[in-house]
Protein backbone atom coordinates (compact mmCIF):
# COMPACT_ATOMS: atom_id res chain seq x y z
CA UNK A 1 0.00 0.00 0.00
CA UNK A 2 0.94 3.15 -0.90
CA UNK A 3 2.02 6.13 1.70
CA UNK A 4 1.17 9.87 0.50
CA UNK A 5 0.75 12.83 2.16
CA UNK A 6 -1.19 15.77 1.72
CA UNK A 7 -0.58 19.03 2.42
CA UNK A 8 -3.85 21.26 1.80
CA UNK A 9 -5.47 24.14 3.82
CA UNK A 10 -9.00 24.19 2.26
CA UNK A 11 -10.69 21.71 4.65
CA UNK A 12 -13.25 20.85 1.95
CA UNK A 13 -10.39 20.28 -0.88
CA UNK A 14 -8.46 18.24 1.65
CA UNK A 15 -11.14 15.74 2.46
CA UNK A 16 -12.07 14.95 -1.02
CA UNK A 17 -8.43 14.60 -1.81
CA UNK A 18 -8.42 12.23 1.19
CA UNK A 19 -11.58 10.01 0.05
CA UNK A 20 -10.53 10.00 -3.60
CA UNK A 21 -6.38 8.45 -2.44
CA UNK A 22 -8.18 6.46 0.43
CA UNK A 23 -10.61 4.59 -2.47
CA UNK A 24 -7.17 4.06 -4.77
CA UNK A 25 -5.55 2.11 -2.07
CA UNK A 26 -3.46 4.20 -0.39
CA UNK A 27 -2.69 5.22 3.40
CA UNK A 28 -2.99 9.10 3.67
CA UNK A 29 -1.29 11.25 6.06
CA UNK A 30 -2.30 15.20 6.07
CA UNK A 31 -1.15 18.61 7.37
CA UNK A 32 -2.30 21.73 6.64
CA UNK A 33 0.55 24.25 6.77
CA UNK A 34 3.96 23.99 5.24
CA UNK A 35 5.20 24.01 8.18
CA UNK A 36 3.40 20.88 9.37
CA UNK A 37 3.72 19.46 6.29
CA UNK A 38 7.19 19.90 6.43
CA UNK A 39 7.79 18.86 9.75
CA UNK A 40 5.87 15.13 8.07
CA UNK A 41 7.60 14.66 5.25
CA UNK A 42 11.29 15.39 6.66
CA UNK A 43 10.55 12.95 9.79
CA UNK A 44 8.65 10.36 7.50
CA UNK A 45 9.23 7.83 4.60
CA UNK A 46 6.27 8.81 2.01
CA UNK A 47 5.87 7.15 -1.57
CA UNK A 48 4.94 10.37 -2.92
CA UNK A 49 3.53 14.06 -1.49
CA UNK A 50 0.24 16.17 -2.83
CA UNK A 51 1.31 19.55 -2.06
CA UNK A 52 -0.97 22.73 -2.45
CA UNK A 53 1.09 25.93 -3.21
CA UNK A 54 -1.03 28.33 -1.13
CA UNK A 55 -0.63 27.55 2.46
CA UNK A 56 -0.70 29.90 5.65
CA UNK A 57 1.37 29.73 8.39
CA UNK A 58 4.56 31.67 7.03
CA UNK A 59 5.46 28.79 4.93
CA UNK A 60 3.92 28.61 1.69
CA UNK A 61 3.91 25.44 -0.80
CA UNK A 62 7.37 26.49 -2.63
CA UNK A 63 8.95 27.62 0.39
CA UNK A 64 8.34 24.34 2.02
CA UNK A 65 9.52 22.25 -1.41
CA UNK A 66 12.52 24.11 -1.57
CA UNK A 67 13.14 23.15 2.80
CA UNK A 68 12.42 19.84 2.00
CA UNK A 69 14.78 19.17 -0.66
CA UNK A 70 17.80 21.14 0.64
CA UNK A 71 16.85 18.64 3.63
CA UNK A 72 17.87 15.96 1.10
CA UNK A 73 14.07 14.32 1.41
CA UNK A 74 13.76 13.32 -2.43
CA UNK A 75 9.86 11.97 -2.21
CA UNK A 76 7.96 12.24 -5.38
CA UNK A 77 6.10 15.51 -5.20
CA UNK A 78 2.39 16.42 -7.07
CA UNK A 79 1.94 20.43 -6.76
CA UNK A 80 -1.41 21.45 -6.93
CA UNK A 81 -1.87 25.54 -7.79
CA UNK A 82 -4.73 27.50 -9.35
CA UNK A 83 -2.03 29.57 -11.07
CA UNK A 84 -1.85 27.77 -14.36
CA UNK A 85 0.08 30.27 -16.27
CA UNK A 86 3.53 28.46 -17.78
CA UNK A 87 5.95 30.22 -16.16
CA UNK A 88 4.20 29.83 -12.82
CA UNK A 89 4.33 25.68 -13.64
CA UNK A 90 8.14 26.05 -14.61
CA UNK A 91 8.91 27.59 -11.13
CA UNK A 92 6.62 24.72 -9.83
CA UNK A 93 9.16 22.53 -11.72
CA UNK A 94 12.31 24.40 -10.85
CA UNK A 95 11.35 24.78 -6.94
CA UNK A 96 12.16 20.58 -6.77
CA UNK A 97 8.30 19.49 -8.01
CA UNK A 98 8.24 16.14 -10.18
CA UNK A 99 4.36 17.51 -11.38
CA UNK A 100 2.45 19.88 -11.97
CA UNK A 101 -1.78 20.07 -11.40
CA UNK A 102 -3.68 23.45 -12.12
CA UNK A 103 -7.34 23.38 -9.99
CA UNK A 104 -9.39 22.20 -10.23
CA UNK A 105 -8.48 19.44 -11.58
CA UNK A 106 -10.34 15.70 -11.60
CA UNK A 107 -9.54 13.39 -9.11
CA UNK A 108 -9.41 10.67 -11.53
CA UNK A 109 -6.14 12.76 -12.84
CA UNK A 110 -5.29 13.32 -9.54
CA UNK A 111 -4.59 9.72 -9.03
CA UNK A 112 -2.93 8.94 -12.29
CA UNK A 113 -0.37 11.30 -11.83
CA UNK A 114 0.82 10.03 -8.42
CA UNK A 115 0.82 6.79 -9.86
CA UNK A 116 3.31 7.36 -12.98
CA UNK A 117 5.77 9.72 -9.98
CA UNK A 118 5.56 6.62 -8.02
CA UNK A 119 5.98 4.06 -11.66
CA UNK A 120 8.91 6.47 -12.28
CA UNK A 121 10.93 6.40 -9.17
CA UNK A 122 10.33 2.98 -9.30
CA UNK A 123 12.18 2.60 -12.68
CA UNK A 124 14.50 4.63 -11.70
CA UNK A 125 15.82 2.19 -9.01
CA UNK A 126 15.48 -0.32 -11.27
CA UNK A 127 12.77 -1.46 -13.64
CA UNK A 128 13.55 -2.37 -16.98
CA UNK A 129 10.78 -3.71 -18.78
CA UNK A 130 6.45 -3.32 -18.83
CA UNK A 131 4.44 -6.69 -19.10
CA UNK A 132 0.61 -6.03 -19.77
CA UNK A 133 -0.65 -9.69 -20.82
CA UNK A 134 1.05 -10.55 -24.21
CA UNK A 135 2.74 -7.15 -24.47
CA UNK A 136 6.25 -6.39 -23.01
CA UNK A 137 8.15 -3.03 -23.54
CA UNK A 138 11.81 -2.93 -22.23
CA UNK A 139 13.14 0.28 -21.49
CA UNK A 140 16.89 -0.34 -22.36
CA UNK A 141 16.88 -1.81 -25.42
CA UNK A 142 13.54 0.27 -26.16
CA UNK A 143 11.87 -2.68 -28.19
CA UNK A 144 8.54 -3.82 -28.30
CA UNK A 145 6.97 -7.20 -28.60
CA UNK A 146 3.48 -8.88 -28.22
CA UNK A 147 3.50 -12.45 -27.62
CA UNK A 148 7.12 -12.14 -28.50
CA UNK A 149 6.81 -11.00 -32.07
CA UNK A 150 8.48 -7.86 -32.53
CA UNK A 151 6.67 -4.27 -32.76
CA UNK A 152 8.10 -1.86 -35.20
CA UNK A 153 7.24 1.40 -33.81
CA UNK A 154 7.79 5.09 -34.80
CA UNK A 155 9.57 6.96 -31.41
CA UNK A 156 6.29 9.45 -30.63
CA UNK A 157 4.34 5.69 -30.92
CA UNK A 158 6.50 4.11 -28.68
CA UNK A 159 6.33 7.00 -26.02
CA UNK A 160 2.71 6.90 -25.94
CA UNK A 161 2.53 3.07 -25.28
CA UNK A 162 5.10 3.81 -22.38
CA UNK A 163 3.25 5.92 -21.05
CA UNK A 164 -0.06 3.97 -21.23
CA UNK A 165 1.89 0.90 -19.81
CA UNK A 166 2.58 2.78 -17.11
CA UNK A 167 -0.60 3.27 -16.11
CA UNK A 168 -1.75 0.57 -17.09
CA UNK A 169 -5.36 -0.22 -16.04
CA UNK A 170 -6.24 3.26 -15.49
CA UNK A 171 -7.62 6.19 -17.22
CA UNK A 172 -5.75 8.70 -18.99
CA UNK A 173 -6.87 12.00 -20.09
CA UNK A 174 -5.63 13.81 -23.47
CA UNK A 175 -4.42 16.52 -21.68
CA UNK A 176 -1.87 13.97 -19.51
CA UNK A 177 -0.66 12.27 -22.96
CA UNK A 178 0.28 15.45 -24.68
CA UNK A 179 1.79 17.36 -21.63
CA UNK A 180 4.25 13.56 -21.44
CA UNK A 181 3.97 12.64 -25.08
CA UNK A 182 4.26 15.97 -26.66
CA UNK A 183 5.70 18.16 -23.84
CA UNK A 184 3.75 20.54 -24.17
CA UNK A 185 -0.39 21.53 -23.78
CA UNK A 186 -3.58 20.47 -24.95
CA UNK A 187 -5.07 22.50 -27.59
CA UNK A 188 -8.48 21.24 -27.39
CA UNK A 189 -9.48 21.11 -31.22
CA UNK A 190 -6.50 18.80 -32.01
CA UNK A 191 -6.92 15.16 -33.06
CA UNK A 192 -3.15 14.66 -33.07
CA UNK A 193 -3.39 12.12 -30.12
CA UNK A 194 -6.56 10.21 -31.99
CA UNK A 195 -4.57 9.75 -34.93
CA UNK A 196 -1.36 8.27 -32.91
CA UNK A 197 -3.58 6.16 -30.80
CA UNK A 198 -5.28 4.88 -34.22
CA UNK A 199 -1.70 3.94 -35.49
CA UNK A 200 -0.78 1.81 -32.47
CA UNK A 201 -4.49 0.42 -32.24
CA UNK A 202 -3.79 -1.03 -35.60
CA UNK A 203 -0.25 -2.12 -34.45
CA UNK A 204 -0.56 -3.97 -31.39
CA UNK A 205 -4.31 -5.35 -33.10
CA UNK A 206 -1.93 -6.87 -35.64
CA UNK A 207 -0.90 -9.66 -33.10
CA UNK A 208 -3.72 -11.12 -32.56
CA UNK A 209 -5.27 -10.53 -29.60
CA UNK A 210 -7.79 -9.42 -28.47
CA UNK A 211 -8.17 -5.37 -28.15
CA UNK A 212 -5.75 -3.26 -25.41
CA UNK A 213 -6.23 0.25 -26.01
CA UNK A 214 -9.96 1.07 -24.53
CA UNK A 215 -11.91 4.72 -24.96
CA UNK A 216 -13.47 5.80 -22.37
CA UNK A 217 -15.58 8.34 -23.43
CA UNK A 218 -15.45 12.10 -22.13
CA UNK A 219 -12.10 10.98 -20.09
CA UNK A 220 -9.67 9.37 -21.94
CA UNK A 221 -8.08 6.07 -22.86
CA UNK A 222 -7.11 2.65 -20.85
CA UNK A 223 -4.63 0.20 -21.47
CA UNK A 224 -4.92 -3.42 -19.60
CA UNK A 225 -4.49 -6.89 -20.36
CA UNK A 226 -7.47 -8.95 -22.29
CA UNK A 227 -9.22 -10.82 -20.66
């Protein structure tokens, strides 16, 4: 089970954020100052940290980031901020912050996006490959196979099945798959990602099996294992 804390001053805010990490299966700790918070996730092991940027108490969300990583504490860290403006995100990024999530936000996003900080420090010590049923993607030699025929897949292809094998089994929005795909935002008229998922639909369909890559309508995509 998963550890996270929360750091979050709006009562209300907090105890949704609570229910909605509480229903995914994990154990949630909570403060709601940076000092408190800080005081947490120095004298605590978390597996990742949901940290609003507005806090009271003299120690706002950047001011605690930066505390907590000249303290050497190198826990995954989810920023949540109403200021979505890009340079405001980049000094999210540049304060120590492994993600960025403007409010408000959905908590089904919410989730995802702790899961693929948690996936990543994961790999990081360690994981090489993805198995979802017949499909395996190793990360070193970057190569794909289903069933263990070989995949041939363009690189902007091969980062979106990463990144849906990553989170594999849960929902993905568009905006999630450009910002990690693409690097860069949503703009909402685009059918760039339709046409990518199309091409690896038809790719990974080619093997056989039964389908992987799931709509789900007015959210997103899936990726699991058939049954």
């Amino acid at each position: 089970m998963s550890k996270v804390l929360v750091v979050e001053d709006d009562a209300q805010t907090l105890a949704e954020i609570v229910e909605a990490l509480t229903d995914h299966g994990c154990a949630v700790e909570t403060a709601r100052t940076g000092r408190d918070g800080l005081v947490h996730a120095v004298g605590n092991d978390y597996d990742a940290i949901v940290l609003d940027r507005m806090l009271p108490g003299g120690l706002e969300g950047l001011g605690m980031l930066s505390a907590l990583r000249s303290a050497g504490v190198q826990t995954p860290v989810l920023i949540l901020s109403a200021l979505s403006a890009v340079d405001e995100r980049v000094r999210g990024l540049r304060a120590g912050g492994d993600d960025y999530l403007t409010k408000p936000f959905d908590f089904i996003e919410l989730t995802a996006r702790l899961d693929a900080l948690m996936r990543r420090r994961d790999s990081a010590s360690g994981v090489q490959t993805y198995q979802v049923g017949p499909l395996r993607l190793d990360l070193l030699k970057r190569e794909v196979t289903c069933a263990g025929r070989p995949i041939a897949l363009l690189p902007r292809e091969y980062r979106l099945l990463e990144y849906l094998m990553e989170h594999e089994g849960q929902v993905v929005s568009r905006t999630m798959l450009f910002e990690a795909v693409w690097d860069y935002r949503l703009e909402e008229r685009t059918n760039v990602i339709d046409v990518h998922i199309s091409r690896l639909r038809k790719k990974l369909d080619a093997c056989g099996h039964a389908p992987m890559i799931e709509t789900v309508r007015g959210s997103g995509y899936l990726l699991r294992a058939p049954d």
